[in-house]
N, C-alpha and C. Protein backbone atom coordinates (compact mmCIF):
# COMPACT_ATOMS: atom_id res chain seq x y z
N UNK A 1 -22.36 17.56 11.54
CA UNK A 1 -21.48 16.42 11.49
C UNK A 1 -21.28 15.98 10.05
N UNK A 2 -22.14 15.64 9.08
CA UNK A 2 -22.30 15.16 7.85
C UNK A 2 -23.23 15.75 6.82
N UNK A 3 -22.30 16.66 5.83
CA UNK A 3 -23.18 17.35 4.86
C UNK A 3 -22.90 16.48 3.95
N UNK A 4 -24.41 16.39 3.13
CA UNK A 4 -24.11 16.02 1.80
C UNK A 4 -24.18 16.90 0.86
N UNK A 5 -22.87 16.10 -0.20
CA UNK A 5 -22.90 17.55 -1.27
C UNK A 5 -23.46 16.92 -2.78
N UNK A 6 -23.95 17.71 -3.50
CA UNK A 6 -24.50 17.60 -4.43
C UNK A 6 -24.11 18.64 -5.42
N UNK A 7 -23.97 18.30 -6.60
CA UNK A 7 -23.39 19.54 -7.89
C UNK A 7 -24.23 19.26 -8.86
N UNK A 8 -24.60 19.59 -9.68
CA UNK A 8 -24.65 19.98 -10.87
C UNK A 8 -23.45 19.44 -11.85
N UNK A 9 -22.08 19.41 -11.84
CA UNK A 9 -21.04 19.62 -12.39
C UNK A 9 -20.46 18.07 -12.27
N UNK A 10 -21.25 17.28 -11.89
CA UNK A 10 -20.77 15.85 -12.07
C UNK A 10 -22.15 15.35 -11.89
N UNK A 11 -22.12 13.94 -12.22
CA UNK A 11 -23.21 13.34 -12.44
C UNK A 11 -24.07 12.56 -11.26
N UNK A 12 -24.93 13.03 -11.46
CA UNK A 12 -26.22 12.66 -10.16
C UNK A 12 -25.99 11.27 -10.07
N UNK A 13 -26.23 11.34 -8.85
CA UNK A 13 -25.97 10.04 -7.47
C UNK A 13 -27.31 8.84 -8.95
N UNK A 14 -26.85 8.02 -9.09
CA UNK A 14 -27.87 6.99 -10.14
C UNK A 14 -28.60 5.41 -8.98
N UNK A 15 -28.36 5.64 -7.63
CA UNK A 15 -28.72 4.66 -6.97
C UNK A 15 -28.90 5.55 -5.10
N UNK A 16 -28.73 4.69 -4.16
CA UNK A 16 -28.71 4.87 -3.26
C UNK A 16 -27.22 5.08 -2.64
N UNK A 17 -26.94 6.39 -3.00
CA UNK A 17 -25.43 6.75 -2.30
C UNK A 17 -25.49 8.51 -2.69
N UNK A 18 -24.56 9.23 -2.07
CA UNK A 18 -24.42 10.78 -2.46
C UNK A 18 -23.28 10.34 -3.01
N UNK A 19 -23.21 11.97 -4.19
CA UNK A 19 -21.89 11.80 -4.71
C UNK A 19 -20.85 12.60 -3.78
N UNK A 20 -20.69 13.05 -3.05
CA UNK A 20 -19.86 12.97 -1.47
C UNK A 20 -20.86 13.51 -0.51
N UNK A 21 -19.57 13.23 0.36
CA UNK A 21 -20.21 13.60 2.16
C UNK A 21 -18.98 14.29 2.68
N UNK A 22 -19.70 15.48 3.42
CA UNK A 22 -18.21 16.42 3.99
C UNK A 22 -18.58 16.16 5.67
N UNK A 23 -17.51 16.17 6.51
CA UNK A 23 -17.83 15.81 7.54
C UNK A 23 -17.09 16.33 8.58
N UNK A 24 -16.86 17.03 9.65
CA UNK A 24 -16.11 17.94 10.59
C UNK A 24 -15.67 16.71 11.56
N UNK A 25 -14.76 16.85 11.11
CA UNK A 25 -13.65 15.09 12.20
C UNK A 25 -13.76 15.70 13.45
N UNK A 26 -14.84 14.29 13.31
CA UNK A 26 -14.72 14.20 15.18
C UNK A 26 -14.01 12.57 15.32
N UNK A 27 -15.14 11.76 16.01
CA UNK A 27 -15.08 10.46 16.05
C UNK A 27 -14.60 9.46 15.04
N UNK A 28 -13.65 9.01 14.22
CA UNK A 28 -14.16 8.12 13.13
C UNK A 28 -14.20 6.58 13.60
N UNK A 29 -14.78 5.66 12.75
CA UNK A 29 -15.31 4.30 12.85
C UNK A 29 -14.94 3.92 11.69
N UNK A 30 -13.73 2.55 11.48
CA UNK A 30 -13.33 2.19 10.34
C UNK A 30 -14.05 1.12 10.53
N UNK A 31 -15.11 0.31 10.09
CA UNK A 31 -15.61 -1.17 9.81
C UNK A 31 -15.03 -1.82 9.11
N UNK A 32 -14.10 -2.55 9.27
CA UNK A 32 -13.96 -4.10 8.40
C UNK A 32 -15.10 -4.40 7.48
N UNK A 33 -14.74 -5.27 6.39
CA UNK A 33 -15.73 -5.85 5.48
C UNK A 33 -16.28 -6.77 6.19
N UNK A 34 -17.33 -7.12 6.19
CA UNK A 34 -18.15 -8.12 6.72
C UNK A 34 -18.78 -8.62 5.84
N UNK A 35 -18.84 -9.79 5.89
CA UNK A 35 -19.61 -10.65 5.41
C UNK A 35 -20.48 -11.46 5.88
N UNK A 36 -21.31 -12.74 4.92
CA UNK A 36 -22.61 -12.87 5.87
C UNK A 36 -22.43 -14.04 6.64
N UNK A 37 -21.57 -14.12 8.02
CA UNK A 37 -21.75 -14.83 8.88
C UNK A 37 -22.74 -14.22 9.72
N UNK A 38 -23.38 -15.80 10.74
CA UNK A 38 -24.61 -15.54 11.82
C UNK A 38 -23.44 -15.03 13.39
N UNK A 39 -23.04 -13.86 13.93
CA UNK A 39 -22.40 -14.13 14.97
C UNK A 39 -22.24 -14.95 15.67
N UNK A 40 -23.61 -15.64 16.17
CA UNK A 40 -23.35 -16.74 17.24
C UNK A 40 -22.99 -17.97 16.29
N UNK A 41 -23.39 -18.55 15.63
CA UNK A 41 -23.14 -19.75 14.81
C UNK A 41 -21.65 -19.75 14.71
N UNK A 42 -21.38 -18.56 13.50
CA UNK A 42 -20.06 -18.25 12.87
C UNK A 42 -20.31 -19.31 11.75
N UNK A 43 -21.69 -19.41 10.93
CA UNK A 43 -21.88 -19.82 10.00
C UNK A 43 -22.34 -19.11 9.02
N UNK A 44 -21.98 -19.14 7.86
CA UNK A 44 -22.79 -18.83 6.33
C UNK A 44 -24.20 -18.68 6.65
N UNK A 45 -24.82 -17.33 6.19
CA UNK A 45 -26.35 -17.27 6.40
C UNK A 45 -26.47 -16.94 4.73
N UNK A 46 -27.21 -17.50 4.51
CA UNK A 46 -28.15 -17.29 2.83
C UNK A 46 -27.24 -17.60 1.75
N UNK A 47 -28.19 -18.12 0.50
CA UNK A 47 -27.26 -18.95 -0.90
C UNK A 47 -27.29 -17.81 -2.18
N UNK A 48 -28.24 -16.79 -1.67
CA UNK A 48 -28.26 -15.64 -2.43
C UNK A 48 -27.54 -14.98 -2.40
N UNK A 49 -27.19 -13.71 -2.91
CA UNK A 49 -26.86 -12.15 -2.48
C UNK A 49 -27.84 -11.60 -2.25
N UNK A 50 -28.52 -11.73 -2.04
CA UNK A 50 -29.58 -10.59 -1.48
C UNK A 50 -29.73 -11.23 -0.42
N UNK A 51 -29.92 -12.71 -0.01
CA UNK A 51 -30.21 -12.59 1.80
C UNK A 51 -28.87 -12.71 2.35
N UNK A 52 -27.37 -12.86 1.76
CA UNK A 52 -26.55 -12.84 2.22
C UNK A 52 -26.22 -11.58 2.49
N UNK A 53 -26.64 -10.56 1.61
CA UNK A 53 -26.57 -8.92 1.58
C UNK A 53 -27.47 -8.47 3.38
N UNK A 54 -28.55 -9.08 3.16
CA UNK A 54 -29.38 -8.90 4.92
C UNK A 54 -28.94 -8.84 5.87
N UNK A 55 -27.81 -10.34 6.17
CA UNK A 55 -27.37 -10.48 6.95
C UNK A 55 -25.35 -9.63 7.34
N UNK A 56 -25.25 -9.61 6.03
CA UNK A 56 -24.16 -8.43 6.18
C UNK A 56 -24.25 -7.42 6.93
N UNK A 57 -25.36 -6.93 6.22
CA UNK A 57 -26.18 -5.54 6.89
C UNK A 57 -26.23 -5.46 8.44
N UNK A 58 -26.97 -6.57 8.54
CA UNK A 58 -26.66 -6.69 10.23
C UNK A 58 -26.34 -6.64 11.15
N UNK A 59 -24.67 -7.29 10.49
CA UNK A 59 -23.59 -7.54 10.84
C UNK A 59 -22.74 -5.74 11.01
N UNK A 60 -22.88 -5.35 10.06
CA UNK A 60 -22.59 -4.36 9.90
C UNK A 60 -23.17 -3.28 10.89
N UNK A 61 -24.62 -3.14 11.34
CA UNK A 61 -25.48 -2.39 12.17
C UNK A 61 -25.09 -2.63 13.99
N UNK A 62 -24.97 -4.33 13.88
CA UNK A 62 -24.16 -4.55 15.23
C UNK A 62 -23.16 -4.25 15.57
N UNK A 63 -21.70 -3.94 14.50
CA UNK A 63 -20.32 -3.22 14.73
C UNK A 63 -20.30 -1.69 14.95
N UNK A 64 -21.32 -0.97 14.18
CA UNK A 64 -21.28 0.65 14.61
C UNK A 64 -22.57 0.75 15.72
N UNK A 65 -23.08 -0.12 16.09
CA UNK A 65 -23.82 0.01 17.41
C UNK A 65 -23.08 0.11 18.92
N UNK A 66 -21.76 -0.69 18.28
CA UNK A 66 -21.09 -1.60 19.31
C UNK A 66 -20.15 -0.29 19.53
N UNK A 67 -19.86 1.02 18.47
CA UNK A 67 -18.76 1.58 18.43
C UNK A 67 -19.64 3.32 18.88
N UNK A 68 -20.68 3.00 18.97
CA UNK A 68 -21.80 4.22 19.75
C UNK A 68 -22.79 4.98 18.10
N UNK A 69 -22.56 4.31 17.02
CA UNK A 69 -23.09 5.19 16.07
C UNK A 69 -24.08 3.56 15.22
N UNK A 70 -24.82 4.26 14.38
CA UNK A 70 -25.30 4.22 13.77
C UNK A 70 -25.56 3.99 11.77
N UNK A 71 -26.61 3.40 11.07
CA UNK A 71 -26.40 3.66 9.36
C UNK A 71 -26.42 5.40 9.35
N UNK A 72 -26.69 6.61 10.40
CA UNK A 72 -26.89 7.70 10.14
C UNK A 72 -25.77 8.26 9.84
N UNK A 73 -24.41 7.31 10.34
CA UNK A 73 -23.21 8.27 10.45
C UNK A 73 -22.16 7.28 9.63
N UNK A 74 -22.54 6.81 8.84
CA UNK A 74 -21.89 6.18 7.91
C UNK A 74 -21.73 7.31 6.35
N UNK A 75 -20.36 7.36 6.33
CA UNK A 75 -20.01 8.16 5.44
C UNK A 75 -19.48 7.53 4.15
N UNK A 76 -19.33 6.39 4.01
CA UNK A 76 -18.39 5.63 3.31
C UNK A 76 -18.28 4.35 2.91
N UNK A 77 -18.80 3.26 1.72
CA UNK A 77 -19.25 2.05 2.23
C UNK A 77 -18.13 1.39 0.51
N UNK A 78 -17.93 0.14 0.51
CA UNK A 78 -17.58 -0.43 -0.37
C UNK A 78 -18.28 -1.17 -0.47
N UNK A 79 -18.72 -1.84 -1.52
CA UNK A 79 -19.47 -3.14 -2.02
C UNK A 79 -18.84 -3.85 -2.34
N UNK A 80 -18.61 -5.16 -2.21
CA UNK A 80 -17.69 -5.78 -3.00
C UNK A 80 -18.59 -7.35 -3.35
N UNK A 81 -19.03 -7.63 -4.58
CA UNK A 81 -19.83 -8.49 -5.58
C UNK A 81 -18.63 -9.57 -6.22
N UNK A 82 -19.86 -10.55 -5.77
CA UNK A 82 -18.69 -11.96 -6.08
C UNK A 82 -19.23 -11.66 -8.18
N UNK A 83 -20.60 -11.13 -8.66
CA UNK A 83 -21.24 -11.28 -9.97
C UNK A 83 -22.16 -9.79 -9.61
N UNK A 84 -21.53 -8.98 -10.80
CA UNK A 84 -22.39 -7.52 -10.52
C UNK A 84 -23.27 -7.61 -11.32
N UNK A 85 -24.07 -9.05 -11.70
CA UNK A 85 -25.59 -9.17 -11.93
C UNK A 85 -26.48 -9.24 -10.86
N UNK A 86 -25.79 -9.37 -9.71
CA UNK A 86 -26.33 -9.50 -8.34
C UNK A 86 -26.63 -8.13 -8.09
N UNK A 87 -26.47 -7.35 -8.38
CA UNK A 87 -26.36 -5.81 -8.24
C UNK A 87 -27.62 -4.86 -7.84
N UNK A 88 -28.48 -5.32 -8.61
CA UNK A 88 -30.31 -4.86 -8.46
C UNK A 88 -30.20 -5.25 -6.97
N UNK A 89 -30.78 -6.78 -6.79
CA UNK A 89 -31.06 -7.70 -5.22
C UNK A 89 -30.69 -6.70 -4.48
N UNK A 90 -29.23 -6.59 -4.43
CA UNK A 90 -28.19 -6.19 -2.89
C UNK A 90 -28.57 -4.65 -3.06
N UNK A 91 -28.43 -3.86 -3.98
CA UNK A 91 -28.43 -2.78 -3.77
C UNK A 91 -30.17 -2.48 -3.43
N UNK A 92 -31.21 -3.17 -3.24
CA UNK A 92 -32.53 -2.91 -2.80
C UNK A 92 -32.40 -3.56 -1.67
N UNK A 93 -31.92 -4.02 -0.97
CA UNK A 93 -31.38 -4.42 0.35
C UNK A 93 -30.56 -3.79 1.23
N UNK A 94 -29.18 -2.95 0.40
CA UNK A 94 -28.67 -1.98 0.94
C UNK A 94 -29.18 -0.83 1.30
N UNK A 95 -30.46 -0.09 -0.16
CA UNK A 95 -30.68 0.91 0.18
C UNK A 95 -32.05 1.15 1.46
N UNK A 96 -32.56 -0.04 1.47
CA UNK A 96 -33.41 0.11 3.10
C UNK A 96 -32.93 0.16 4.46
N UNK A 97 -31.41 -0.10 4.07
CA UNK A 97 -30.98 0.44 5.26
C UNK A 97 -30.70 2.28 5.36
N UNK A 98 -30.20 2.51 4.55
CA UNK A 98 -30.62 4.16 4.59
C UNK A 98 -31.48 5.10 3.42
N UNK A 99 -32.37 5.36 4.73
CA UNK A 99 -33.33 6.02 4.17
C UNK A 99 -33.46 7.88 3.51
N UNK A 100 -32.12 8.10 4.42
CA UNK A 100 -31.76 9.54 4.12
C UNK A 100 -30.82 10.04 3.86
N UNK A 101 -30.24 10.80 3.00
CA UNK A 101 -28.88 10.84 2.89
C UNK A 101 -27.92 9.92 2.92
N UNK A 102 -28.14 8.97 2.10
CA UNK A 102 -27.26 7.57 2.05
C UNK A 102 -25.52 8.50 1.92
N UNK A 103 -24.78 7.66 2.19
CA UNK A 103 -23.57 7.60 2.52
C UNK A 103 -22.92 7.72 0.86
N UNK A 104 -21.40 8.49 0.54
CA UNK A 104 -20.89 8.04 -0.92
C UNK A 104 -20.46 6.63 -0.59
N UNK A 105 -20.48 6.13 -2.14
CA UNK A 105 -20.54 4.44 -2.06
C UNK A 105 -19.49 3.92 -3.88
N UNK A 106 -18.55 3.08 -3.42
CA UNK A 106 -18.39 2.49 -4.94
C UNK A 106 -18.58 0.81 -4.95
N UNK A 107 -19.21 0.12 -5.60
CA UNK A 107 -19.62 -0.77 -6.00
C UNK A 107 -18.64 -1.55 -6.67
N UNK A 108 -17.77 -3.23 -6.21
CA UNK A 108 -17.25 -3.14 -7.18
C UNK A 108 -17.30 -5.10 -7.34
N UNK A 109 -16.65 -6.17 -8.73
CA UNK A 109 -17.00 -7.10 -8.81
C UNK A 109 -15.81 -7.20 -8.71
N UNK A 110 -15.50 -8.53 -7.76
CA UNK A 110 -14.09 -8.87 -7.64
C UNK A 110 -14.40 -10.81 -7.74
N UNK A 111 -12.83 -11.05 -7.86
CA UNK A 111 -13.08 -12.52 -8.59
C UNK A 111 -13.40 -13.35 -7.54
N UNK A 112 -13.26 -13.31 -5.99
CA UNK A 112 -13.58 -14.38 -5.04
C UNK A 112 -13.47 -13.39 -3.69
N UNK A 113 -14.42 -13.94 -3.03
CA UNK A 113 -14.70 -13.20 -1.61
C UNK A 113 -13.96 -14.48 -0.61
N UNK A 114 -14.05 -13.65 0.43
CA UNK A 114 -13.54 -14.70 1.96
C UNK A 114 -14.82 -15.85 2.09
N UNK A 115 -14.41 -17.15 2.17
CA UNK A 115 -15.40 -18.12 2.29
C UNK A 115 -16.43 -18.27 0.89
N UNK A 116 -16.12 -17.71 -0.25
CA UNK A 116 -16.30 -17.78 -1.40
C UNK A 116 -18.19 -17.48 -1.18
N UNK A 117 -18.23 -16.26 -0.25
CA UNK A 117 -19.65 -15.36 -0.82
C UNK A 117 -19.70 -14.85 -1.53
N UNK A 118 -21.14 -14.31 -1.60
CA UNK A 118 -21.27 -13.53 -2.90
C UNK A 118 -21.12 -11.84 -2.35
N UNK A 119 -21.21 -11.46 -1.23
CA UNK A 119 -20.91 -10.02 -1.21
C UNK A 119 -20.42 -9.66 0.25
N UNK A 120 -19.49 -8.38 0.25
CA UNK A 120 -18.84 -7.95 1.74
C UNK A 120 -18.84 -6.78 1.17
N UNK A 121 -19.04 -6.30 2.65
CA UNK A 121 -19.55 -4.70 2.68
C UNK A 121 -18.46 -3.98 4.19
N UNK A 122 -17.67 -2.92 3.65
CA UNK A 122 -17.48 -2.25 4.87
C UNK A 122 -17.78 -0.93 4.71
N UNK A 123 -16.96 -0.11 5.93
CA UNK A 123 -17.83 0.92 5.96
C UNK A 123 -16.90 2.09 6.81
N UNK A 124 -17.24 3.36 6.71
CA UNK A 124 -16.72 4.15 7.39
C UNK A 124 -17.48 5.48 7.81
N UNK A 125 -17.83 5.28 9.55
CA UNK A 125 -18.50 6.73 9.37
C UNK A 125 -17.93 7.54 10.62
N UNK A 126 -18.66 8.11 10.66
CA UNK A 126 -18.13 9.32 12.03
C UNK A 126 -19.00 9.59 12.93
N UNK A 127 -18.83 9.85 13.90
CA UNK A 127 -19.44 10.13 15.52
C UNK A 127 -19.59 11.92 15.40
C-alpha cells in the first residue's frame, strides 16, 4: 500500500516525515485541517501549541478512524503554525503519533489560523 522512498540524491528527512511516500491508489482519505476544538464542547482546547497540537491530533485520529484507516495510512500532512518558534513543542507531539514510517510532511508559518490558534493540521492518506 505505502512505500517509503528514500535517496541519497536529496536531502535526508531532518525531523519526523519521509522525503516521499509511493502508494498503489486504492482508497484515498482527504482530511480537512483541523484544529484544536473538543468535539463535544466545540470549544478551544489548550493556550499552547503543543497541547493545542494534542488535541488536533485527536481530532485528526477520530476523522480517519471514522473513514476505516488509521496514522498508518497517512501519506501526507500539512502543518500550518500561527509562530514557527512553536515548531520543536508540536513537532514532538506530532512525531508520537507516528512511530514508523512517518508520512511526507511540509511545515509552514502562516499569519492567522481559523479562531486565531496556534496550529491546524490536515492530512491525506490511503486505505
Amino acid at each position: 500500500m505505502k512505500n517509503v522512498i528514500k535517496t541519497d540524491n536529496a536531502p535526508q528527512a531532518i525531523g519526523p516525515y519521509s522525503q516521499a511516500i509511493k502508494v498503489k491508489c486504492g482508497e484515498m482519505v482527504y482530511v480537512s485541517g483541523n484544529i484544536p476544538l473538543n468535539p463535544k464542547t466545540m470549544e478551544l482546547v489548550g493556550l499552547t501549541a503543543a497541547e493545542q497540537c494534542k488535541q488536533v491530533m485527536s481530532n485528526l485520529k477520530g476523522v480517519l478512524a471514522a473513514a476505516g484507516a488509521g496514522f498508518e495510512n497517512v501519506v501526507k500532512t500539512t502543518i500550518y503554525l500561527k509562530d514557527m518558534n512553536d515548531f520543536a513543542s508540536v513537532n514532538e507531539i506530532y512525531a508520537s503519533n507516528f512511530s514508523d514510517d512517518p508520512p511526507a510532511r511540509a511545515t509552514v508559518e502562516v499569519s492567522r489560523l481559523p479562531m486565531d490558534v496556534l496550529v491546524e493540521i490536515d492530512a491525506i492518506a490511503v486505505l
